[in-house]
Protein backbone atom coordinates (compact mmCIF):
# COMPACT_ATOMS: atom_id res chain seq x y z
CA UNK A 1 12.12 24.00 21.25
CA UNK A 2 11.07 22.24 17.98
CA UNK A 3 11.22 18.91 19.96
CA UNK A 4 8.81 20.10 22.23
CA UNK A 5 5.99 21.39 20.53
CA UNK A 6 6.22 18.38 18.68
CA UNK A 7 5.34 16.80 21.78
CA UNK A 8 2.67 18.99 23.25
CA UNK A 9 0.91 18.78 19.78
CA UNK A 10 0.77 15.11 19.83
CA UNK A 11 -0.15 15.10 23.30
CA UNK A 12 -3.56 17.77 22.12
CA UNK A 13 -4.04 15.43 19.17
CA UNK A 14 -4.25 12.12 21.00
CA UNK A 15 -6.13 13.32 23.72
CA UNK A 16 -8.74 14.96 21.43
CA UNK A 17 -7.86 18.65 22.58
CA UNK A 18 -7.59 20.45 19.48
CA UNK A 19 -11.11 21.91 18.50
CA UNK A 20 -12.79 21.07 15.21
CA UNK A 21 -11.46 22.85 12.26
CA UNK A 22 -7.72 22.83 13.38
CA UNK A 23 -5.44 20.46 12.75
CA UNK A 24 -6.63 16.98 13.79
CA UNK A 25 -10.44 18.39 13.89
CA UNK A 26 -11.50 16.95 10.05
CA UNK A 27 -15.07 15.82 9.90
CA UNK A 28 -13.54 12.21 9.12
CA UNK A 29 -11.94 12.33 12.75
CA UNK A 30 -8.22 12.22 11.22
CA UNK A 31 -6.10 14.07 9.96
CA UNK A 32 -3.58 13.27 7.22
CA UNK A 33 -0.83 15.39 4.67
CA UNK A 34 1.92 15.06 1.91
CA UNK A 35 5.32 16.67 3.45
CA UNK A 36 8.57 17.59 0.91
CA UNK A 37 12.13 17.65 1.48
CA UNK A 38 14.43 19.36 -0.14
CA UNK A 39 17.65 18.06 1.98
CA UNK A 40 16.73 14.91 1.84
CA UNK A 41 14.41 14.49 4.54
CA UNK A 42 16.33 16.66 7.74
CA UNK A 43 13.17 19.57 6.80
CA UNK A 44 9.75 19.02 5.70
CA UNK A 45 7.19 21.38 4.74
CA UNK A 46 3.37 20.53 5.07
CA UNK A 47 1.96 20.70 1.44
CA UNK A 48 -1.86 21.04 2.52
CA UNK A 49 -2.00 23.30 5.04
CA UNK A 50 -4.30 25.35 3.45
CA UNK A 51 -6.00 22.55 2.11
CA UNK A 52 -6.23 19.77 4.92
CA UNK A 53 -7.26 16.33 4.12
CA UNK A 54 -8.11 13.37 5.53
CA UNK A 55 -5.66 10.31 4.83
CA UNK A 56 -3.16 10.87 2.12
CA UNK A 57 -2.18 7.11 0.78
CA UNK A 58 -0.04 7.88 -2.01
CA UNK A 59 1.88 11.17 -3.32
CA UNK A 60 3.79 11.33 -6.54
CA UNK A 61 5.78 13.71 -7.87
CA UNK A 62 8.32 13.52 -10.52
CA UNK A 63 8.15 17.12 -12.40
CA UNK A 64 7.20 19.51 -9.13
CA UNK A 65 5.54 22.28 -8.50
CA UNK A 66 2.81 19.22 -9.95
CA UNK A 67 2.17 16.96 -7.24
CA UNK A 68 -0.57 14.20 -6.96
CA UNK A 69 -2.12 13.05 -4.06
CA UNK A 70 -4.40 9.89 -3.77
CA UNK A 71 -6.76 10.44 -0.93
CA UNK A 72 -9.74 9.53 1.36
CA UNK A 73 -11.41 12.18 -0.64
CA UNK A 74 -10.67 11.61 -4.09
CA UNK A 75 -7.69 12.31 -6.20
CA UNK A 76 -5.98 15.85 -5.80
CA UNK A 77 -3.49 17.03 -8.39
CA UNK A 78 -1.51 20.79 -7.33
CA UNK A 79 0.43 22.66 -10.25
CA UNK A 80 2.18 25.56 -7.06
CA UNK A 81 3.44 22.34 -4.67
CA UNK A 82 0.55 22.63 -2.50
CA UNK A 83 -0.80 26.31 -2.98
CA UNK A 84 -3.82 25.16 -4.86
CA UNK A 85 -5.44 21.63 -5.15
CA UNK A 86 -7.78 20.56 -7.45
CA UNK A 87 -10.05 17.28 -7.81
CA UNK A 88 -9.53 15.42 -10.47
CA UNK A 89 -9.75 11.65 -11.82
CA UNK A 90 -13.24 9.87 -13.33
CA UNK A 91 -16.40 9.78 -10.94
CA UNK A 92 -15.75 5.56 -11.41
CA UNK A 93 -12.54 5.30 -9.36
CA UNK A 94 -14.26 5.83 -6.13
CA UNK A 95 -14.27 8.08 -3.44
CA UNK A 96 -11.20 6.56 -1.92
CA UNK A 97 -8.25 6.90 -4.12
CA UNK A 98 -5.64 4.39 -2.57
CA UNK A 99 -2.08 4.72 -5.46
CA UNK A 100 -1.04 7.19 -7.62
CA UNK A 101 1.74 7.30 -10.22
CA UNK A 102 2.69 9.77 -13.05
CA UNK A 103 5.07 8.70 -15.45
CA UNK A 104 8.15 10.95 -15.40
CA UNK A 105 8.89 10.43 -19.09
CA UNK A 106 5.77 10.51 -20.80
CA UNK A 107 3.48 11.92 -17.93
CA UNK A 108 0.36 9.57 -18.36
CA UNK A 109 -0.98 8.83 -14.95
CA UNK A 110 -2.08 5.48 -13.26
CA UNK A 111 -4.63 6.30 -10.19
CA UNK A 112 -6.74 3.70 -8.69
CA UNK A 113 -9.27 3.33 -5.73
CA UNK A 114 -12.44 0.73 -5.16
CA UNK A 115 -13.45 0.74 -9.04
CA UNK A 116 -9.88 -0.23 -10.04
CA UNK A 117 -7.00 1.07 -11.81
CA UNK A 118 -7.22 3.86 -14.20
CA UNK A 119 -4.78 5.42 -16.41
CA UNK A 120 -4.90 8.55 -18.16
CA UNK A 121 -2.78 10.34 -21.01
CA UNK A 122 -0.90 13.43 -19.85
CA UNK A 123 -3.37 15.58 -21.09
CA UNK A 124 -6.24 13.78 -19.19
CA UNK A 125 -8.40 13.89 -21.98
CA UNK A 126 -9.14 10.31 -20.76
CA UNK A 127 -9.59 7.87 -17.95
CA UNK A 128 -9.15 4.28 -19.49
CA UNK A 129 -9.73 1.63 -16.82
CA UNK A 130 -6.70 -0.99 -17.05
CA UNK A 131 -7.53 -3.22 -13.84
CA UNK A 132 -10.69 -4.05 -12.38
CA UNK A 133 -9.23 -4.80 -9.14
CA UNK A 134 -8.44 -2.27 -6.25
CA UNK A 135 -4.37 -1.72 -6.16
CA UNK A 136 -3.09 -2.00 -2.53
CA UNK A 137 0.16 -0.79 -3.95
CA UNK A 138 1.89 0.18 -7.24
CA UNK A 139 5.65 0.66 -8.07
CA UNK A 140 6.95 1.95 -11.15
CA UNK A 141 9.95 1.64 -12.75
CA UNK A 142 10.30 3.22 -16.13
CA UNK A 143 7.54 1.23 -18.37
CA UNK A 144 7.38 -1.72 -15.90
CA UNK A 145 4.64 -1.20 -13.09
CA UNK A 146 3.89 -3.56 -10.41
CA UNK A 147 0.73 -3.37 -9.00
CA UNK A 148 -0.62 -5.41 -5.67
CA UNK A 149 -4.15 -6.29 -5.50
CA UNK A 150 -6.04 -8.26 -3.09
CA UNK A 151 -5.92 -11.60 -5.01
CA UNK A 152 -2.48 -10.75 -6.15
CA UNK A 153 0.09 -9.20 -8.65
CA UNK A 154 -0.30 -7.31 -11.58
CA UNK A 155 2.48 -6.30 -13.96
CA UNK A 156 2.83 -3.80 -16.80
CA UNK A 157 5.63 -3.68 -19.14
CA UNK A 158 4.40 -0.86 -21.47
CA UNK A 159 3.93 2.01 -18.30
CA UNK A 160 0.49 0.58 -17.77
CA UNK A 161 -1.48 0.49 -20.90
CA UNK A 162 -1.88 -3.09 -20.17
CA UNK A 163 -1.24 -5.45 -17.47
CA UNK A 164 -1.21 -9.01 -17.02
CA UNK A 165 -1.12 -11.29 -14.03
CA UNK A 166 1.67 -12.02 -11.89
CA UNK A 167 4.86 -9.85 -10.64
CA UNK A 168 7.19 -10.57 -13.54
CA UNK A 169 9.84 -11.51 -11.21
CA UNK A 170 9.84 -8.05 -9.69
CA UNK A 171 7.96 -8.61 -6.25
CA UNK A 172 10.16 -8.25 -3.62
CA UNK A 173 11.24 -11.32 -0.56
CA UNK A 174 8.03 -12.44 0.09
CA UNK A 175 8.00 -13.28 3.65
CA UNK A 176 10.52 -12.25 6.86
CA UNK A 177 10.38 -14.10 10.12
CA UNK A 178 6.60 -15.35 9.68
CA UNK A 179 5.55 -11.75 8.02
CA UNK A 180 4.50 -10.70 4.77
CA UNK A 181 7.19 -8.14 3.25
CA UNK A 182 5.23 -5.03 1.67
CA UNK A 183 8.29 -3.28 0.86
CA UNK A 184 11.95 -3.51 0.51
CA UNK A 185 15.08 -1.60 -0.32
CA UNK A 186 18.98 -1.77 -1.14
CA UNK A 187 21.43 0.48 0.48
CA UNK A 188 24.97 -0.64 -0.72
CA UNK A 189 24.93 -4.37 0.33
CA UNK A 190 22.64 -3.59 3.46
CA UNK A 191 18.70 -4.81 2.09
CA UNK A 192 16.03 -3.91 4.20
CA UNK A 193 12.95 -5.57 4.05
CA UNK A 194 9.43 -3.54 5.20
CA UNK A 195 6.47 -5.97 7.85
CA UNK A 196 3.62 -5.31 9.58
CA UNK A 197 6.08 -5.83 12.46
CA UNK A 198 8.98 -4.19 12.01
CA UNK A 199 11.64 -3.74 9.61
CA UNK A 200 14.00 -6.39 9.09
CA UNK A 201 17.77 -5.97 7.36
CA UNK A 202 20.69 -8.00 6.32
CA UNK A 203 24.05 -7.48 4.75
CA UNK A 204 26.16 -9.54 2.24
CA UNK A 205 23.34 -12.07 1.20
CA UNK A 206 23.22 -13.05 4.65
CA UNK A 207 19.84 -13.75 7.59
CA UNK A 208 17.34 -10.57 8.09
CA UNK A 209 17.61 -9.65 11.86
CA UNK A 210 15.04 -7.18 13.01
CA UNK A 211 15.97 -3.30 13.54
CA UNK A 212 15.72 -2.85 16.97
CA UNK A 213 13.40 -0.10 17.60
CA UNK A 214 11.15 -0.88 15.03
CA UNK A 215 9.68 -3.88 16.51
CA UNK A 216 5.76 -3.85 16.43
CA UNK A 217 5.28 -1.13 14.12
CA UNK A 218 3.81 -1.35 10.74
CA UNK A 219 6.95 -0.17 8.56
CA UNK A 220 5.39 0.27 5.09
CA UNK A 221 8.15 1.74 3.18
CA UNK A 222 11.61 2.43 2.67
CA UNK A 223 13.92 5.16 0.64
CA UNK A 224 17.40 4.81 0.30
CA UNK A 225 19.08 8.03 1.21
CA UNK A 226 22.73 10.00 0.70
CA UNK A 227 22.34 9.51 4.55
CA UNK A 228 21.11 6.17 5.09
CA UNK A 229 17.53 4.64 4.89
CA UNK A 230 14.30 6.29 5.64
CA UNK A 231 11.79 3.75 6.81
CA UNK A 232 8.16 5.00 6.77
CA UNK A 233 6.45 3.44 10.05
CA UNK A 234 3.07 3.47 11.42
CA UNK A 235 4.75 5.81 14.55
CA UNK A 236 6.39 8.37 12.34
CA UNK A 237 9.57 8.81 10.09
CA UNK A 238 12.09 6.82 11.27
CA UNK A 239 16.31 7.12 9.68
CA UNK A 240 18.81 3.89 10.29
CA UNK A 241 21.67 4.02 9.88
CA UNK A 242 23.31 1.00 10.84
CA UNK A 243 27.45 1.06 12.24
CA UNK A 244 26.39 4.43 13.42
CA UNK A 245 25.90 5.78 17.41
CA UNK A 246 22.31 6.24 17.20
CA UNK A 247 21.62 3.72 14.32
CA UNK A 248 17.84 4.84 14.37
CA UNK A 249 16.20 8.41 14.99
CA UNK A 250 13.13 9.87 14.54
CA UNK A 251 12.60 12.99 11.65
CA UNK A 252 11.62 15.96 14.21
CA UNK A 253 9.77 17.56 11.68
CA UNK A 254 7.33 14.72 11.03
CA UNK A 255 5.19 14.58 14.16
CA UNK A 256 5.35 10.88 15.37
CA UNK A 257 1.36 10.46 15.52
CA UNK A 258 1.39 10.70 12.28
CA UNK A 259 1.72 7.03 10.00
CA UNK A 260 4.11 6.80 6.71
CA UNK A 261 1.98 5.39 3.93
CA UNK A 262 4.29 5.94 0.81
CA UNK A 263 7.29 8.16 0.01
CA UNK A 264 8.88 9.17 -3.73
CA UNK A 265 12.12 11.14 -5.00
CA UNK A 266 11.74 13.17 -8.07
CA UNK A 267 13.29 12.04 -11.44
CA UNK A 268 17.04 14.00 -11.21
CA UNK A 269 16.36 15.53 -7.94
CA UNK A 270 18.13 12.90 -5.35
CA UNK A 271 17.83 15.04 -2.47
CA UNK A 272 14.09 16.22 -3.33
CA UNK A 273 11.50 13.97 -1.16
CA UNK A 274 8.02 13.32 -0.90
CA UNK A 275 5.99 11.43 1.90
CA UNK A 276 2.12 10.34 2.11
CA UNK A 277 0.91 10.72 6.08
CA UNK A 278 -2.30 9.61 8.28
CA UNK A 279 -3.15 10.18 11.71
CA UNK A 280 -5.13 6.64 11.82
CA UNK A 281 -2.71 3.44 10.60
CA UNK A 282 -2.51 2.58 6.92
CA UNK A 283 -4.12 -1.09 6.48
CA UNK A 284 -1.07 -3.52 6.14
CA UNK A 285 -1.57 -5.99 3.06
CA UNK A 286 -1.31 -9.86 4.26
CA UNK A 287 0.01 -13.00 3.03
CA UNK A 288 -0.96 -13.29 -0.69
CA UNK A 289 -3.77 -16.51 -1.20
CA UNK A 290 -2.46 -19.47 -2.57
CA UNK A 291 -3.00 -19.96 -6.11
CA UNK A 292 -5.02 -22.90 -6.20
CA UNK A 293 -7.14 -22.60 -2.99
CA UNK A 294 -8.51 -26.24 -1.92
CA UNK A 295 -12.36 -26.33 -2.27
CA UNK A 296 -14.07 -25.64 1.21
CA UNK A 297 -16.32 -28.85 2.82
CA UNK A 298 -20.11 -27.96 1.84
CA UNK A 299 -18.70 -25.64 -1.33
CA UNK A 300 -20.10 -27.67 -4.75
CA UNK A 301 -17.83 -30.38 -4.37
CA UNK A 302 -19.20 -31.16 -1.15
CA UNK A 303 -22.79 -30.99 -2.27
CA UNK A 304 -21.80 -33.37 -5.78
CA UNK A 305 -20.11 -35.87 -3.13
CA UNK A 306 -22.98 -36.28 -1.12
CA UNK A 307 -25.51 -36.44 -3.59
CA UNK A 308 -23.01 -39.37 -5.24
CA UNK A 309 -23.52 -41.35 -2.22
CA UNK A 310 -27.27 -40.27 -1.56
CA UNK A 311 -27.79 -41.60 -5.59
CA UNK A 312 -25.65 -45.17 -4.79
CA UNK A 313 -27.70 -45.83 -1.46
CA UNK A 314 -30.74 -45.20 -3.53
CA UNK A 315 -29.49 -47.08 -6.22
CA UNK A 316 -28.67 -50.22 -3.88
CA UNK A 317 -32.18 -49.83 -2.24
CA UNK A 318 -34.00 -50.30 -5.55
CA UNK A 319 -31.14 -53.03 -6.76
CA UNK A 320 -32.41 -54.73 -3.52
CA UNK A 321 -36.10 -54.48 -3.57
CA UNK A 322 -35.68 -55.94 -7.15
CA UNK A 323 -33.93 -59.01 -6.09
CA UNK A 324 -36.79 -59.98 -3.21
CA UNK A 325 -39.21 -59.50 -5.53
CA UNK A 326 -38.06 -61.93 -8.04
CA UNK A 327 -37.02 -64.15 -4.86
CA UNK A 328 -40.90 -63.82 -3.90
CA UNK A 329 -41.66 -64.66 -7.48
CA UNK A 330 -39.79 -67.99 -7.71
CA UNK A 331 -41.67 -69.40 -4.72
């Protein structure tokens, strides 16, 4: 029965048949929620349905009932797991909040949108800004945070009172069968690697192989599990497990409309699991530029080269008009 009201309420959503103010009716034409877990991952629970937003991009939770959400309408922070929200977060970081992170051991707080990356003491009696750049994604692990930008990586090793540039060592296989990897995971000696076009996995060290089933979706995370790996996709919440039957199944609670943008466990609560939804697909981060970009033809090298040569065919011209003269002279 579950199965199929999943369906017919995907079927309303996508064909527009839900009427504004219910779900998929948001003035910003989408339609987006954090879910929990508390068995990891076989039941969610919606945390804003009293409080719809538009796309959630990041959730964080270490100490619950406080969860943070990074949104397309600012940053939301809920002390009662979802009962009440609250804005919060300076007016600088934008209206689109894109990562969110609270430190489980000292509970500062990185959050960063179009104005960059801000961190805050627990308290937030302050918003310092610690990167000018808008983060595409942060991870954190203890003090060390890795944070990608546009233009590249930025790494922390003091929980993000300062950064500097590059990952540190710590970003992860940078490129699977022609794709950029945006995420990746260990499960035993199985490694799973996150694309823009599937996921892709290996065991023992040895080649990735895509997961069949996952080709041509955007897989944006992954969570190693008790019961194998949860891999966040652009068509829902997807669970391999590989050696098994039915190595890959949808989550029937998490309607399959609805993309994975980011998913966290609680410090000491394994089986305790948070997920970041949208309606509309996350954007997918691409190759990284090179670090030393050759200059482009008509940049200012291009205009110093030409004017060289413009300055030696003057040059010659006058050299030349010289040497008649004198020529003229001697006659």
């Amino acid at each position: 029965m579950r199965r199929v009201l999943t369906v017919l309420v995907s079927a309303l959503l996508l064909a527009g048949g839900l009427p504004a103010g219910q779900a998929g009716g948001h003035p910003h034409g989408n339609w987006g929620s954090a879910y929990r877990s508390v068995d990891g991952g076989r039941i969610w629970f919606d945390l804003n349905r009293r409080h719809p937003v538009g796309t959630v991009f990041d959730v964080s939770a270490p100490s619950p009932p406080r969860v943070w959400e990074a949104t397309d309408r600012g940053l939301l922070r809920s002390e009662d797991l979802g009962n009440t929200w609250t804005r919060v977060g300076p007016a600088a970081i934008g209206e689109r909040v894109r990562v969110v992170s609270e430190d489980p051991a000292g509970g500062s707080v990185l959050a960063g949108g179009s104005g960059g990356l801000f961190r805050a003491p627990a308290d937030l009696s302050r918003w310092d800004r610690v990167l000018p750049a808008e983060p595409l994604a942060l991870t954190r692990d203890g003090d060390t945070v890795l944070v990608r930008a546009e233009r590249g990586w930025h790494h922390s090793l003091d929980g993000g009172a300062t950064f500097a540039d590059g990952d540190h060592g710590l970003a992860p296989v940078a490129e699977v069968a022609g794709h950029p990897v945006v995420a990746s995971v260990r499960h035993g000696d199985l490694e799973v690697a996150c694309t823009g076009d599937g996921a892709y996995a290996r065991t023992g060290g040895g080649a990735y192989a895509v997961v069949p089933g996952t080709e041509g979706l955007a897989v944006l995370v992954a969570l190693s599990t008790s019961d194998g790996v949860l891999l966040g996709t652009s068509r829902g919440l997807l669970r391999y497990r590989p050696g098994t039957a039915d190595p890959l199944v949808p989550e029937e609670d998490i309607p399959p409309f609805l993309a994975i943008g980011a998913m966290e466990v609680p410090a000491r609560r394994p089986e305790e699991l948070f997920i970041a939804t949208s309606i509309t697909p996350y954007p997918v981060p691409g190759a990284l530029p090179d670090p030393v970009a050759a200059p482009e033809s008509g940049g200012v090298a291009g205009v110093l080269w030409i004017g060289g040569i413009g300055a030696l065919v003057l040059f010659a011209g006058v050299a030349g008009a010289l040497a008649r003269r004198r020529r003229g002279g001697r006659r």
